[in-house]
C-alpha atoms as a PDB file:
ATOM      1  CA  UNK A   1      -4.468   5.787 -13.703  1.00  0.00           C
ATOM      2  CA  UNK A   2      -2.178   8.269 -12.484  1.00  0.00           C
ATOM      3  CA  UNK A   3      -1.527   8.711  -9.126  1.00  0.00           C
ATOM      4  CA  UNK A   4       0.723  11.575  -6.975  1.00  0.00           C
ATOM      5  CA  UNK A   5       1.540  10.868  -3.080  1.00  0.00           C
ATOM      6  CA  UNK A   6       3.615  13.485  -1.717  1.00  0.00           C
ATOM      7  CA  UNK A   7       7.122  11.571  -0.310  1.00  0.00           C
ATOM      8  CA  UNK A   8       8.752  12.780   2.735  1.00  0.00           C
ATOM      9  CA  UNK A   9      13.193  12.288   2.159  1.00  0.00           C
ATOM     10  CA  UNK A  10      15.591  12.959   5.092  1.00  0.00           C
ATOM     11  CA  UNK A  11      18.545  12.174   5.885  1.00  0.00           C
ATOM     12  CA  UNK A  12      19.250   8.696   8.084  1.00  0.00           C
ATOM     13  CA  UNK A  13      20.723   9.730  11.485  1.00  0.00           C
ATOM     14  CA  UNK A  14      22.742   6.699  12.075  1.00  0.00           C
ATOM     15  CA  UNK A  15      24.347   7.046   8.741  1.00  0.00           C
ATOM     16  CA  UNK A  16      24.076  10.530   6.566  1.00  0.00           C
ATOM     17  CA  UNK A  17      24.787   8.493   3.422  1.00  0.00           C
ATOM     18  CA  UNK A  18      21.883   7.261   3.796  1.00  0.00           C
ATOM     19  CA  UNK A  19      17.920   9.472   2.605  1.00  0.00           C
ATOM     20  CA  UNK A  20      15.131   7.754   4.074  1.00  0.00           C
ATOM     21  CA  UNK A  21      12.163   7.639   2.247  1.00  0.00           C
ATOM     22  CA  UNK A  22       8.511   7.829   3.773  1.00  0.00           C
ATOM     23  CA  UNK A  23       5.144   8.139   2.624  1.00  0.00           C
ATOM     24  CA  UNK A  24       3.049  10.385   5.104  1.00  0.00           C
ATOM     25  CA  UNK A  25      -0.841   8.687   3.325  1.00  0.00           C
ATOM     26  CA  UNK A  26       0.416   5.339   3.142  1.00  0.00           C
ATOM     27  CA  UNK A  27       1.653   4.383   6.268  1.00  0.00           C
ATOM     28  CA  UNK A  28       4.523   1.714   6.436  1.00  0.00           C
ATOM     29  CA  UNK A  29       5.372   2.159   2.990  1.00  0.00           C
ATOM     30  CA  UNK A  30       9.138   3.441   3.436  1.00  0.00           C
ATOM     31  CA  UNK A  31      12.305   2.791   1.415  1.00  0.00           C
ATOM     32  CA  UNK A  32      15.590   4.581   1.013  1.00  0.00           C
ATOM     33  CA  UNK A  33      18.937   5.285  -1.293  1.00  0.00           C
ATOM     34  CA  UNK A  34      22.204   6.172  -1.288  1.00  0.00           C
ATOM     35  CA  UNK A  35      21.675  10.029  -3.027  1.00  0.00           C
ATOM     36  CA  UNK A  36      18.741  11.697  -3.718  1.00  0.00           C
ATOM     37  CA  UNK A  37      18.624  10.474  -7.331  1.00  0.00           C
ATOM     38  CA  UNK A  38      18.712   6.887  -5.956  1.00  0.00           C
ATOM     39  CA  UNK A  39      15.903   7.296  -3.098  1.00  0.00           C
ATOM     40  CA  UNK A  40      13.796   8.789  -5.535  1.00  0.00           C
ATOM     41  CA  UNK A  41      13.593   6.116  -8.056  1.00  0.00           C
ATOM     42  CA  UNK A  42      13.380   3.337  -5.047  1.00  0.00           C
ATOM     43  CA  UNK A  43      10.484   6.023  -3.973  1.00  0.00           C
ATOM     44  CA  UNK A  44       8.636   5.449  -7.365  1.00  0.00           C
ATOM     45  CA  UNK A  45       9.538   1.857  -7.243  1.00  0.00           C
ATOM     46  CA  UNK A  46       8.151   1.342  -4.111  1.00  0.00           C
ATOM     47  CA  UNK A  47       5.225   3.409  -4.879  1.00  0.00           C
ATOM     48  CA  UNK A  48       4.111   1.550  -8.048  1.00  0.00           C
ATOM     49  CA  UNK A  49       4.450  -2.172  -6.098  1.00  0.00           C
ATOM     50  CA  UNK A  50       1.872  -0.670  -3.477  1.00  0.00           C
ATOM     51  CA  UNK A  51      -0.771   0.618  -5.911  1.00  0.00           C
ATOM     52  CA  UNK A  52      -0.122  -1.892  -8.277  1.00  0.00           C
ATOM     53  CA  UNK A  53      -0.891  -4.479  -5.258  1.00  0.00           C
ATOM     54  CA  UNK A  54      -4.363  -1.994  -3.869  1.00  0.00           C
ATOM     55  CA  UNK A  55      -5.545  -2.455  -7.731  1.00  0.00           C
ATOM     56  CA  UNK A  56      -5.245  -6.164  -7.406  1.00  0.00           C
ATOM     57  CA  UNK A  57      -6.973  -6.225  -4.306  1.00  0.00           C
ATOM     58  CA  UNK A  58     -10.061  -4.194  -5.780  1.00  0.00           C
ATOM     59  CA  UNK A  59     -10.601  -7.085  -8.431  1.00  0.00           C
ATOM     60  CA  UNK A  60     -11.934  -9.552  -5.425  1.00  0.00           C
ATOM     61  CA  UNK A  61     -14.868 -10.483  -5.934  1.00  0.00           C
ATOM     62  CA  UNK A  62     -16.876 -11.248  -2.894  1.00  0.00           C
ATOM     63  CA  UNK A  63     -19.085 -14.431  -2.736  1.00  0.00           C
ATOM     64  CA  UNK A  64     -22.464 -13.327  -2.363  1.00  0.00           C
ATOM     65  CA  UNK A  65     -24.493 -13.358   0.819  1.00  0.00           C
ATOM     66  CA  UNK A  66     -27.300 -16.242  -0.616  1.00  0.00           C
ATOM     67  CA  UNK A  67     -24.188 -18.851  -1.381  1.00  0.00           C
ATOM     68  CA  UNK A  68     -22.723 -17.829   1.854  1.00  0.00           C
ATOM     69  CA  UNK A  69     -25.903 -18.598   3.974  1.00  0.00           C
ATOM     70  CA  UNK A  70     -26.310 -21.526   2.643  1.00  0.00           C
ATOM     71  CA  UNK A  71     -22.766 -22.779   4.022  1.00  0.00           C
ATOM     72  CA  UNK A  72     -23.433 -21.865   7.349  1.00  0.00           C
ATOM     73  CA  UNK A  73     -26.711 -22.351   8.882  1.00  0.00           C
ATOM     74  CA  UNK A  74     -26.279 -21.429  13.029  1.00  0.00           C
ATOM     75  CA  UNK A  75     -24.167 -17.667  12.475  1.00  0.00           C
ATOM     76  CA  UNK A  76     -25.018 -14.426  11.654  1.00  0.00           C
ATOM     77  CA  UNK A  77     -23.951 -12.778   8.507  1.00  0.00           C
ATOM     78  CA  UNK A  78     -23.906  -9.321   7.383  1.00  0.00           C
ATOM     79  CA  UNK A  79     -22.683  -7.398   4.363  1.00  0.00           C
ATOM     80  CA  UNK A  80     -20.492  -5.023   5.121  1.00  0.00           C
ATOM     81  CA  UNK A  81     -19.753  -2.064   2.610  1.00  0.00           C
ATOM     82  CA  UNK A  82     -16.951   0.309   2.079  1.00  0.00           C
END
């Protein structure tokens, strides 16, 4: 699947050699490079690490609720869906 997140570059202001790297939807996800050519293909590195780990994360599959209660007998369980 293809995927496009807007990136936000700017210069470090401890060291202008330095273009900081940030994604504004996925929050935390931040890298840099020495020149614009650089800090874009750590962006797209970056990038592709995060989705690539999201798309593993969608292939859990959850233990259903009947094997679950039969585990544990004195709580309360719920399903909770996204």
């Amino acid at each position: 699947m293809k995927y496009t997140f807007p990136a936000v570059l700017m210069k470090d202001q401890y060291n202008e050699s330095v273009i900081n790297v940030s994604f504004p939807d996925l929050l935390g996800v931040n890298t840099f490079g020495s020149n614009r050519e650089e800090a874009l293909f750590m962006a797209k590195d970056v990038l592709q690490s995060v989705l690539t780990e999201i798309e593993e994360l969608r292939k859990i599959t959850p233990t259903p609720i009947e094997k679950l209660q039969e585990l544990f007998e004195d709580v309360v369980l719920v399903e909770v869906t996204l």
